[in-house]
C-alpha atoms as a PDB file:
ATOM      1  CA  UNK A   1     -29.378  21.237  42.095  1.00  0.00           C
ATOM      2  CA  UNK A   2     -32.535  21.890  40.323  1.00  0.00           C
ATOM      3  CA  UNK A   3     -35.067  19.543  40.041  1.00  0.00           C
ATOM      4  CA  UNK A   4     -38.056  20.254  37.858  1.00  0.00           C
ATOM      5  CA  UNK A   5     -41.609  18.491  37.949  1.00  0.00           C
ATOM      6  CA  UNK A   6     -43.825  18.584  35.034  1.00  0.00           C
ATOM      7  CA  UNK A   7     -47.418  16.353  34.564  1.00  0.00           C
ATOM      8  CA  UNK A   8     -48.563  15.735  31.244  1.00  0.00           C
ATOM      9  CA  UNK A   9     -50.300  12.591  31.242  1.00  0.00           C
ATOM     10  CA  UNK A  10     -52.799  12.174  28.041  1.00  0.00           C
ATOM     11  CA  UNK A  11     -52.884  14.644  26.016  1.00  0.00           C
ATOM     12  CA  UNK A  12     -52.800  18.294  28.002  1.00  0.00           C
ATOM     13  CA  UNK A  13     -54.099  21.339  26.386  1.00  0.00           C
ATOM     14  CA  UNK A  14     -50.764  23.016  27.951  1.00  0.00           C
ATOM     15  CA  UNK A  15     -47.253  21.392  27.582  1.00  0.00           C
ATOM     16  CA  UNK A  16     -44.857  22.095  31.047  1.00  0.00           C
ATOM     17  CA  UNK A  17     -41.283  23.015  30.234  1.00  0.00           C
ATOM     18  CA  UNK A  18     -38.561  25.096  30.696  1.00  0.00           C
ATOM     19  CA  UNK A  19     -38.726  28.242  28.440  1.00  0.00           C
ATOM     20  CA  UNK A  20     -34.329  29.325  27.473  1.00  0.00           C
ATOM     21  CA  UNK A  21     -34.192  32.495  26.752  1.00  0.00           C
ATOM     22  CA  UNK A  22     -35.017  33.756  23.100  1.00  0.00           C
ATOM     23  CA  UNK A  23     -33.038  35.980  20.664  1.00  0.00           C
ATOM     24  CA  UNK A  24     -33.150  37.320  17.782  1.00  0.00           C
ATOM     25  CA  UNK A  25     -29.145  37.932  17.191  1.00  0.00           C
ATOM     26  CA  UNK A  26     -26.315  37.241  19.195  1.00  0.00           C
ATOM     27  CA  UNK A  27     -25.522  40.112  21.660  1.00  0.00           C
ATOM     28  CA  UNK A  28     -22.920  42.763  20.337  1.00  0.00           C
ATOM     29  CA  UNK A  29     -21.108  42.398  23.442  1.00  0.00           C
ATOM     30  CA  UNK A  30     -19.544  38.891  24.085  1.00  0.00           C
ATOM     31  CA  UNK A  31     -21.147  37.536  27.866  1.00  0.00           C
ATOM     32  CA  UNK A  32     -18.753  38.124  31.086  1.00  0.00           C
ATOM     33  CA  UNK A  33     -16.724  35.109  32.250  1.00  0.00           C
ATOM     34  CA  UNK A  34     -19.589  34.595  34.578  1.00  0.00           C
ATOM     35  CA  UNK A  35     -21.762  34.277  32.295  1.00  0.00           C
ATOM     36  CA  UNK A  36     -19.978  30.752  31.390  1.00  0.00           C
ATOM     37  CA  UNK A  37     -22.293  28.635  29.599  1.00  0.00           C
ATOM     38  CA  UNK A  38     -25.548  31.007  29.468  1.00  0.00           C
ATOM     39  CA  UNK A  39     -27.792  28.922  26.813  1.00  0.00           C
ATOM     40  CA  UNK A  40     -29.801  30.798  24.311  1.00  0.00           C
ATOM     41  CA  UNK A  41     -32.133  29.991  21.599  1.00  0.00           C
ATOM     42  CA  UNK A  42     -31.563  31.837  18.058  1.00  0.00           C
ATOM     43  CA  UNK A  43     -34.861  32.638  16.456  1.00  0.00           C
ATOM     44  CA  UNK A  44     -33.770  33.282  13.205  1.00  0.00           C
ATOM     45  CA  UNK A  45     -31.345  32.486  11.093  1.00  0.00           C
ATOM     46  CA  UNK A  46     -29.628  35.251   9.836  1.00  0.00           C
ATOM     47  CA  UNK A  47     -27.408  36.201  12.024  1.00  0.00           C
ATOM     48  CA  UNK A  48     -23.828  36.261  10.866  1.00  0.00           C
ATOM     49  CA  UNK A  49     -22.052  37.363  14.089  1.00  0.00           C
ATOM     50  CA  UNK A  50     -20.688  33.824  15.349  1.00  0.00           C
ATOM     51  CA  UNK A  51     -18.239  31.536  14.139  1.00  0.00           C
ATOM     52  CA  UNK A  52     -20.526  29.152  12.021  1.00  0.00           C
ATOM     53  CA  UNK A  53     -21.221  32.455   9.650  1.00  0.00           C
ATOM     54  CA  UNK A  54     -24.843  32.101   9.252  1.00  0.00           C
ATOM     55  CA  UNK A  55     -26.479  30.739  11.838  1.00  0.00           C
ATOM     56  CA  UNK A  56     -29.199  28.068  12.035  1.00  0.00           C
ATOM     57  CA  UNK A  57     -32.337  28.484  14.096  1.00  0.00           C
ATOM     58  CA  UNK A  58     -31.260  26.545  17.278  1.00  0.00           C
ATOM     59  CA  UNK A  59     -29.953  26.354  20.554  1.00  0.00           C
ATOM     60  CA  UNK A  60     -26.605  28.045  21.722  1.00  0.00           C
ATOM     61  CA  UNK A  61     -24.049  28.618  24.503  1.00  0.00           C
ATOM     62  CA  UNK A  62     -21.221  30.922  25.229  1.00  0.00           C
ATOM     63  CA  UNK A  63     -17.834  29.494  25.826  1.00  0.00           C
ATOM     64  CA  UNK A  64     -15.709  32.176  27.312  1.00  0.00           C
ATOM     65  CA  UNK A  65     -12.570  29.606  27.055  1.00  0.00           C
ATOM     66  CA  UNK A  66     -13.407  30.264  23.056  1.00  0.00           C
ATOM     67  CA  UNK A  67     -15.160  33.547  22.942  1.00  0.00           C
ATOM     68  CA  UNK A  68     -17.941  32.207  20.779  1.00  0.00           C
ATOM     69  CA  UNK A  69     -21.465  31.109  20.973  1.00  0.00           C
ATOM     70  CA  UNK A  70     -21.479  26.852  20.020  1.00  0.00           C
ATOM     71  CA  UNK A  71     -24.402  25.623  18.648  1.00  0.00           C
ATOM     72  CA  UNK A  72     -25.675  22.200  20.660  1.00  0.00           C
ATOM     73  CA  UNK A  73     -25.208  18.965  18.649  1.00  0.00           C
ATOM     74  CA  UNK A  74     -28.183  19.821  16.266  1.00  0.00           C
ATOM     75  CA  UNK A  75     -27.171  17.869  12.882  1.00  0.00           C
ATOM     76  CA  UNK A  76     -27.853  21.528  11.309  1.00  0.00           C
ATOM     77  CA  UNK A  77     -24.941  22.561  13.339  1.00  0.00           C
ATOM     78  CA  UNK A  78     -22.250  20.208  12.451  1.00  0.00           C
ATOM     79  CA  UNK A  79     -20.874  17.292  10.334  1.00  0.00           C
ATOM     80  CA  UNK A  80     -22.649  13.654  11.124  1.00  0.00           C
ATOM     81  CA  UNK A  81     -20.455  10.591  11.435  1.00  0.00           C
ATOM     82  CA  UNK A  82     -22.682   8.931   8.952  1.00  0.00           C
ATOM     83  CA  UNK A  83     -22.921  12.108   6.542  1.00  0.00           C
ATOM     84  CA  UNK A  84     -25.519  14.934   6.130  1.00  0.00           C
ATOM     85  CA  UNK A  85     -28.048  15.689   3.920  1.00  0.00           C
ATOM     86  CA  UNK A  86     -29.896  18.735   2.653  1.00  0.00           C
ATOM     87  CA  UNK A  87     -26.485  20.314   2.067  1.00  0.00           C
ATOM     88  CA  UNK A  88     -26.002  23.917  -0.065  1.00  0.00           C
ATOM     89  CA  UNK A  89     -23.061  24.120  -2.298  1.00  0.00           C
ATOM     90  CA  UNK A  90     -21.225  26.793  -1.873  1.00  0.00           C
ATOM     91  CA  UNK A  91     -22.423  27.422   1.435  1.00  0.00           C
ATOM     92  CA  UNK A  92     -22.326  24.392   3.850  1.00  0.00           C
ATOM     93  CA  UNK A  93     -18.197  23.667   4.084  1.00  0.00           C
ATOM     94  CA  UNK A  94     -16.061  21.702   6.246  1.00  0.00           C
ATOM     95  CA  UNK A  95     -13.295  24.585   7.489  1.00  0.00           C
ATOM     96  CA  UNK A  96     -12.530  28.096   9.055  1.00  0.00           C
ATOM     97  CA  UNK A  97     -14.279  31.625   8.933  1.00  0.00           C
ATOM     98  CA  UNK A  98     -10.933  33.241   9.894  1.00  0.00           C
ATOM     99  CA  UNK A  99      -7.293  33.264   9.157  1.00  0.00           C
ATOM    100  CA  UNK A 100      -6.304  29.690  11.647  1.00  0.00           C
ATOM    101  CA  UNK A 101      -5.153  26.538   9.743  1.00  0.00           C
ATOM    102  CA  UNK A 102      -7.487  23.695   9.305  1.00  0.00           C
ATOM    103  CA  UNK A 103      -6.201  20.303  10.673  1.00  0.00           C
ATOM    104  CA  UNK A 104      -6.945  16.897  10.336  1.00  0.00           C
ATOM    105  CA  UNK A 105      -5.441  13.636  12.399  1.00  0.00           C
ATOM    106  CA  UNK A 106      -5.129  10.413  12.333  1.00  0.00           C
ATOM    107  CA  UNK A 107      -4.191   8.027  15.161  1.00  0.00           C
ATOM    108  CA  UNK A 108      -3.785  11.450  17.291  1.00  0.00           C
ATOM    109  CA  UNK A 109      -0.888  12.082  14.821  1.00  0.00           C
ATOM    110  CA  UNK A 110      -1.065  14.708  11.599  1.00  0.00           C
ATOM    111  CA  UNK A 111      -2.585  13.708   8.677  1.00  0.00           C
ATOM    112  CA  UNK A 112      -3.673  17.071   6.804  1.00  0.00           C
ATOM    113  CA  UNK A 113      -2.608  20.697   6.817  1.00  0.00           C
ATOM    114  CA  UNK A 114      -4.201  23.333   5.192  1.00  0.00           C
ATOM    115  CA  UNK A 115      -3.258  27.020   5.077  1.00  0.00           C
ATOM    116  CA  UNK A 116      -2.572  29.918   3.010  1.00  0.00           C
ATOM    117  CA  UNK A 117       1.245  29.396   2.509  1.00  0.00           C
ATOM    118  CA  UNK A 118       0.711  25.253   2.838  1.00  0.00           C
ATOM    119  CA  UNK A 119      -1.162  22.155   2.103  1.00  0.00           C
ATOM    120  CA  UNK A 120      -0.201  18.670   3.439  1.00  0.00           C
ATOM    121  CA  UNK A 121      -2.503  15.531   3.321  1.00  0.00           C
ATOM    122  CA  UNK A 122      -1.056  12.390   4.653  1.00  0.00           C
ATOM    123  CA  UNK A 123      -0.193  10.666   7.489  1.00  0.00           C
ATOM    124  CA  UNK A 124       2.558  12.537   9.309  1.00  0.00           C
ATOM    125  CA  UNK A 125       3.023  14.566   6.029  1.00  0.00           C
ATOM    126  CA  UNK A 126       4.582  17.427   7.101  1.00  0.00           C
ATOM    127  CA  UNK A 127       5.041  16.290  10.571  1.00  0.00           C
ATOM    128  CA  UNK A 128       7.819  19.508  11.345  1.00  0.00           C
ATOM    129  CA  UNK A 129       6.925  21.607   8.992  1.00  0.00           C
ATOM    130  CA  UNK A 130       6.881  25.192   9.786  1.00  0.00           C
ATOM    131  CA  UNK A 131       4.520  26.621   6.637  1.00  0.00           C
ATOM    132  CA  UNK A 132       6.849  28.322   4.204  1.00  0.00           C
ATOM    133  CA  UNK A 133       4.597  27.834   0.603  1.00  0.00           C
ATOM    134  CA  UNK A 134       5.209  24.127   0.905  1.00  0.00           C
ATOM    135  CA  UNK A 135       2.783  21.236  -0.709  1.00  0.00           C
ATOM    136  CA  UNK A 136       3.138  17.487   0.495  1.00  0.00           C
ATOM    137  CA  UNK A 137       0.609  14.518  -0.161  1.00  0.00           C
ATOM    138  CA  UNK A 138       1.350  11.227   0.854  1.00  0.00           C
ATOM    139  CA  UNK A 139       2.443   9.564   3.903  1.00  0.00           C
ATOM    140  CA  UNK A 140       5.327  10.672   5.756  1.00  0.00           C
ATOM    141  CA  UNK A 141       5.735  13.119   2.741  1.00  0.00           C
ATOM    142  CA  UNK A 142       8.314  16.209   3.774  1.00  0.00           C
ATOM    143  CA  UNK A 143       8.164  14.364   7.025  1.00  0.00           C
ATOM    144  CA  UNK A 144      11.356  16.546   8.585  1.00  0.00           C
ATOM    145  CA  UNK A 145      11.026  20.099   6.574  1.00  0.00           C
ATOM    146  CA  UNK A 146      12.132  22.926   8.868  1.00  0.00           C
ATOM    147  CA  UNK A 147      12.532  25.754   7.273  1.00  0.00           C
ATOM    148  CA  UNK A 148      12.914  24.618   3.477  1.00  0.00           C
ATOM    149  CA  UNK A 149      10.456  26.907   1.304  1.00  0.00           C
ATOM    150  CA  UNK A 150       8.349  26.574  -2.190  1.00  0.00           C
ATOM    151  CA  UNK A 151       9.012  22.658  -1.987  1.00  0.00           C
ATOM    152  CA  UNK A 152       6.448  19.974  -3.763  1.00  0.00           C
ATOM    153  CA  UNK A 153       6.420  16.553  -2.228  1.00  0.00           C
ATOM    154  CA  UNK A 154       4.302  13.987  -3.802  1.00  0.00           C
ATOM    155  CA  UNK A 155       4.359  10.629  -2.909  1.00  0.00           C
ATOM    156  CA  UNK A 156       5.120   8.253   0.325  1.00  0.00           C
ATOM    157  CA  UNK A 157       7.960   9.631   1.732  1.00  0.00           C
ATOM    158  CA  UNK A 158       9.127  11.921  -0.881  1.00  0.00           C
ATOM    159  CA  UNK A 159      11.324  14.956   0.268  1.00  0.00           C
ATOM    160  CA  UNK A 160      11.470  12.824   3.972  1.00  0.00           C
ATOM    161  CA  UNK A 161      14.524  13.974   5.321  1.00  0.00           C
ATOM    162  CA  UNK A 162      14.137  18.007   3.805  1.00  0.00           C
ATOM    163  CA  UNK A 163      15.544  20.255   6.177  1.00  0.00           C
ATOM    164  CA  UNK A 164      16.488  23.627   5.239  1.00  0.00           C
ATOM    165  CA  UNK A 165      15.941  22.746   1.574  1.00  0.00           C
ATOM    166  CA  UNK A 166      14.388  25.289  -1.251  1.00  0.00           C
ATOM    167  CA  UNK A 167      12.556  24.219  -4.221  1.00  0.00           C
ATOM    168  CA  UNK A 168      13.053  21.003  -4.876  1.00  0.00           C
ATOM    169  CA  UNK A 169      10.253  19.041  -6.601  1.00  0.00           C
ATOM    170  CA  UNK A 170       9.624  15.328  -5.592  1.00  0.00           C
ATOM    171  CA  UNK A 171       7.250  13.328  -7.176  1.00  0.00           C
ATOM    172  CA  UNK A 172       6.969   9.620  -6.696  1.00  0.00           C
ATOM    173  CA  UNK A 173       7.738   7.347  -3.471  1.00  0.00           C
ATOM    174  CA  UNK A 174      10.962   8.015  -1.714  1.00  0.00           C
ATOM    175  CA  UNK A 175      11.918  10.262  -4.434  1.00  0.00           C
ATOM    176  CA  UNK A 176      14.618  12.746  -3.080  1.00  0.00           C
ATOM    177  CA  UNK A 177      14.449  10.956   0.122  1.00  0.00           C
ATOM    178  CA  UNK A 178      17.541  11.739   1.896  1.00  0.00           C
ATOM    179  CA  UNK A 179      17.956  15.134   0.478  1.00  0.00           C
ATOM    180  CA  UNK A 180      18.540  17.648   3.984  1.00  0.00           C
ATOM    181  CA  UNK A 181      19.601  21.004   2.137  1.00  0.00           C
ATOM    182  CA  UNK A 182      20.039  20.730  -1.360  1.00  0.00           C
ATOM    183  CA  UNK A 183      17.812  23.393  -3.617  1.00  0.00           C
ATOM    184  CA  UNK A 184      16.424  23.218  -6.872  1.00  0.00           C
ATOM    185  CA  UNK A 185      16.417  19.821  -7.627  1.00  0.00           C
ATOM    186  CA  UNK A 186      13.576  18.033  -9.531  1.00  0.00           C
ATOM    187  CA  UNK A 187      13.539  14.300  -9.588  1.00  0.00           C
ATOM    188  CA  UNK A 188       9.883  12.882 -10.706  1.00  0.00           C
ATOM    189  CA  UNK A 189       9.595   8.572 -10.374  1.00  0.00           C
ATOM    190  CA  UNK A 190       9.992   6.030  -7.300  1.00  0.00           C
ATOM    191  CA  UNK A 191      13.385   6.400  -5.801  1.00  0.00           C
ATOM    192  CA  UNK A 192      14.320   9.148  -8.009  1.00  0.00           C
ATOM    193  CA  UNK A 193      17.195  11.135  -6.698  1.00  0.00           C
ATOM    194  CA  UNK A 194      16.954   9.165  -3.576  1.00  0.00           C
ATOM    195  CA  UNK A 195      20.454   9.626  -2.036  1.00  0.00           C
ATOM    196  CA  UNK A 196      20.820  13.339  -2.480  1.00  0.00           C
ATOM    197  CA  UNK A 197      21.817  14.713   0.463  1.00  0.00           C
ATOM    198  CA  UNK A 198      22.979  18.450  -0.277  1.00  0.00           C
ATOM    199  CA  UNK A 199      23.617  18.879  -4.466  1.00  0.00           C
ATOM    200  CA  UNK A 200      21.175  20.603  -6.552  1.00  0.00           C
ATOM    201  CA  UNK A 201      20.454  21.868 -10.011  1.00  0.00           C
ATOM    202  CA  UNK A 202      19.545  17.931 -11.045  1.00  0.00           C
ATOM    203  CA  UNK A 203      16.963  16.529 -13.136  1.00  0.00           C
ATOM    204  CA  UNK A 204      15.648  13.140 -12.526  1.00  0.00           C
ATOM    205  CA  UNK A 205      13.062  11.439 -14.615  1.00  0.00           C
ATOM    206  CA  UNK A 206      12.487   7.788 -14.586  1.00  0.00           C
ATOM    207  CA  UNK A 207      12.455   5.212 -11.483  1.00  0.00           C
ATOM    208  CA  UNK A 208      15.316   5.326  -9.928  1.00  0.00           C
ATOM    209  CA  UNK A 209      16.496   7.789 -12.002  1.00  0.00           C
ATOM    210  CA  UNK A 210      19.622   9.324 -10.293  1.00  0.00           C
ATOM    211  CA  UNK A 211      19.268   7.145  -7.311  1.00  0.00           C
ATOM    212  CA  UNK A 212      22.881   7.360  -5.448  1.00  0.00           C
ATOM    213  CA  UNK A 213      23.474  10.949  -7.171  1.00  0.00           C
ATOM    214  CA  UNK A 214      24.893  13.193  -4.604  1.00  0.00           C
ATOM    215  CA  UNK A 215      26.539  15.918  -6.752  1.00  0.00           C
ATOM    216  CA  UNK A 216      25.518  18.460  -8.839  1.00  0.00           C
ATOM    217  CA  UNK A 217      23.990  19.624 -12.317  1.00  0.00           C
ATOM    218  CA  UNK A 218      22.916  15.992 -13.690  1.00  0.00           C
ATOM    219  CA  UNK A 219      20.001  15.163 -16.292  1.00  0.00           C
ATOM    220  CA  UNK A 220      18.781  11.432 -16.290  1.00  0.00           C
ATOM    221  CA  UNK A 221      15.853  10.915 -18.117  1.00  0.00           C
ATOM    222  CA  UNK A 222      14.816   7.273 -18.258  1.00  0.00           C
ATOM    223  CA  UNK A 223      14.770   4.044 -15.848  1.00  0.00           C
ATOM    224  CA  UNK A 224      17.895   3.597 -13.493  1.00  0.00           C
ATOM    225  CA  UNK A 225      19.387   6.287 -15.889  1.00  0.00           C
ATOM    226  CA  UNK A 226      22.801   7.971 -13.932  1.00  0.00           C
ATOM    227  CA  UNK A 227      21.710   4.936 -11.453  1.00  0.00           C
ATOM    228  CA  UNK A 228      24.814   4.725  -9.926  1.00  0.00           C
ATOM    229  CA  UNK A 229      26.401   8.034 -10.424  1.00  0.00           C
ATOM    230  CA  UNK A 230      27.678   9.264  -6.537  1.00  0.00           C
ATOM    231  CA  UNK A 231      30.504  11.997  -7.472  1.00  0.00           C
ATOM    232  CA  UNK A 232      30.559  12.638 -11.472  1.00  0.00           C
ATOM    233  CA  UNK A 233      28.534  16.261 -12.209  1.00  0.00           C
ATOM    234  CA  UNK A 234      27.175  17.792 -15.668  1.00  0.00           C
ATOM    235  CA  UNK A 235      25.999  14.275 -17.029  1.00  0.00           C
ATOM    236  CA  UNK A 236      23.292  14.090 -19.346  1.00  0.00           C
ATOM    237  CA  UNK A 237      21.850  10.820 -19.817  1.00  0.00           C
ATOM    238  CA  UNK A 238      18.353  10.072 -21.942  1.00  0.00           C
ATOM    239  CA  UNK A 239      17.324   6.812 -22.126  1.00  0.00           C
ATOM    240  CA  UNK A 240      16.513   3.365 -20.430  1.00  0.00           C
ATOM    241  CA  UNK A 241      20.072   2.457 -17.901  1.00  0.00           C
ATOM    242  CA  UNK A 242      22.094   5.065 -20.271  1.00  0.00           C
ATOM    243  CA  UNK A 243      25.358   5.884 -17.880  1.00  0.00           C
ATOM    244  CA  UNK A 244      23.626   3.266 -15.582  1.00  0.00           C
ATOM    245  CA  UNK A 245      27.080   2.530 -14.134  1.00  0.00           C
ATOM    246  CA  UNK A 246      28.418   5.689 -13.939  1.00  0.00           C
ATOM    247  CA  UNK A 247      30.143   6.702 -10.322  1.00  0.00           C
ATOM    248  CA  UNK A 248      32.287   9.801 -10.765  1.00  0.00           C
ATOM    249  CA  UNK A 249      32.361  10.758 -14.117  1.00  0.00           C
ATOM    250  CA  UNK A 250      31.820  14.545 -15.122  1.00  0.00           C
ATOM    251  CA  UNK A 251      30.845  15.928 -18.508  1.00  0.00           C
ATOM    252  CA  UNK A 252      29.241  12.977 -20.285  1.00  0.00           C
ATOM    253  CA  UNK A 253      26.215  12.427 -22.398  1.00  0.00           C
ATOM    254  CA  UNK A 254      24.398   9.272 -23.547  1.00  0.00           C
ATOM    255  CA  UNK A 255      21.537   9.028 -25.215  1.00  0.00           C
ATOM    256  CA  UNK A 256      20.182   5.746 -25.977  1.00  0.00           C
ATOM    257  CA  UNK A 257      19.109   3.267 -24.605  1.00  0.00           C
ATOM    258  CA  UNK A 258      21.700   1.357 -22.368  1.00  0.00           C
ATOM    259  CA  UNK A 259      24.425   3.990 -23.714  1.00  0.00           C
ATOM    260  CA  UNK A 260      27.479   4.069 -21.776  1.00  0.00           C
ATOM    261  CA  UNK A 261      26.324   1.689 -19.771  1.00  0.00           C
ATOM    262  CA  UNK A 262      29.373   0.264 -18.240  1.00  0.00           C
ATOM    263  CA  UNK A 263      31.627   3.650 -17.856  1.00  0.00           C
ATOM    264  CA  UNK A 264      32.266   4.539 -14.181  1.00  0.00           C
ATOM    265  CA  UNK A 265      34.814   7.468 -14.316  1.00  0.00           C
ATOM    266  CA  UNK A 266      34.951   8.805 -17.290  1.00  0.00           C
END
C-alpha cells in the first residue's frame, strides 16, 4: 500500500518519479526467494548473463519460480502480435538459448515440435510422440508414435497410427496410415500403403499405391498399382493399375500399364 504524490503542472524544471534501481549487469548471484520480483533497470546492453542472450537496455525482474531476470513487455524484449521491426538477422530469433524443446499450440493442443532428435509442425502432429529422430509435418501426422525411431511423416495423417514402428517413410495424406509396427517401409502418394498394419520392406509409389497391402517385400510403382494386394508378398508391379487386382499372389511382376490387371492369386 504505497501511494505516491507527484506535482508537475506546466512545465517543471524537475520531473517527480520513482527512481528503480540501476545496473550495469545482472548480479552473479541469482536474488533469494525473497527477493521475488525485485525490478531493475539494465543500463547497457551487453550483458549476456540472462536468458534473452544479449540484453536490451530496459527494465527487468527476477522470477525465482524461473530463475531468470524477464524483461517487462518492452517491444525490444519480445515478439509483437502485429510483427516487429528493426530486426537483426542472425541475431533477433524466435526460440531457446539452452538445450529445452521449442513448442508451439494451437487450440491449447500441439501444433509444432522442435528439438535436436525431432521436428513436428502440424496440428496434433506428433501428439504422443516421445522424440526418437522422428520428422512429421502435417496435421495429425505420426499422431500415435510411441517409441518408433528415424520415421518421416509428411502429409495429413501420414504414419497416424505408428506405434513402435522404425523407419518407415510416409509421404502424402494418409499414406501408411494404419501401419502400428511395421519397419522399413516407404510408400510416397495419398493413401499409399494405407492398410499396413505390421509388414515391411515395401515400396509404394503412386496414389494408392499398395493401399490394402498388409504383407511383405512388395514394389508398386504407379496409380492403384498392387491396389488390392492384402496377402501375396515379393510382387513387383510398375505401371498405372498393373496387378491392380491382385489379393494373395506371391512372386509376380507386371510392368505396364494395366498388366495383370485382373489376377488375384497367382
Amino acid at each position: 500500500m504505497l501511494d505516491i504524490k507527484a506535482s508537475n503542472i506546466g512545465t517543471p524544471t524537475f520531473i517527480d518519479g520513482l527512481l528503480i534501481p540501476r545496473i550495469d549487469a545482472f548480479p552473479t548471484i541469482n536474488p533469494t526467494e525473497v527477493q521475488n520480483s525485485i525490478l531493475v533497470y539494465l543500463n547497457v546492453d551487453t550483458d549476456v548473463s540472462s536468458p534473452f542472450g544479449v540484453n536490451p537496455t530496459g527494465f527487468y525482474y527476477w522470477s525465482f519460480s524461473q530463475l531468470k531476470w524477464i524483461g517487462l513487455g518492452s517491444s525490444t524484449l519480445s515478439w509483437s502480435l502485429n510483427g516487429n521491426s528493426s530486426t537483426i538477422d542472425g541475431t533477433n530469433f524466435i526460440g531457446t538459448v539452452d538445450n529445452i524443446p521449442l513448442n508451439f499450440k494451437v487450440n491449447n493442443q500441439k501444433a509444432g515440435r522442435v528439438n535436436t532428435t525431432h521436428t513436428f509442425f502440424g496440428y496434433q502432429a506428433g501428439n504422443s510422440n516421445n522424440e526418437n529422430y522422428n520428422v512429421g509435418i502435417g496435421d495429425n501426422a505420426f499422431y500415435t508414435n510411441t517409441t518408433g525411431y528415424h520415421n518421416v511423416a509428411i502429409g495429413s495423417s501420414a504414419l497416424y497410427k505408428n506405434n513402435t514402428g522404425a523407419e518407415n517413410i510416409a509421404m502424402g495424406s494418409n499414406a501408411l496410415h494404419e501401419n502400428t509396427t511395421a519397419s522399413a517401409n516407404t510408400a510416397i502418394g495419398f493413401e499409399a500403403m494405407y492398410s499396413t498394419i505390421d509388414h515391411g520392406e515395401n515400396v509404394a509409389v503412386g496414389y494408392q499405391a499398395l493401399r490394402s497391402n498388409n504383407k511383405d517385400s512388395n514394389t508398386a510403382v504407379g496409380y492403384q498399382s498392387l491396389y488390392a494386394n492384402t496377402g501375396g508378398d515379393s510382387n513387383t508391379a510398375v505401371g498405372r493399375q498393373s496387378l491392380r487386382n491382385s489379393t494373395t499372389g506371391s512372386a509376380n511382376t507386371a510392368l505396364g500399364r494395366e498388366s495383370l490387371f485382373n489376377v488375384s492369386s497367382m
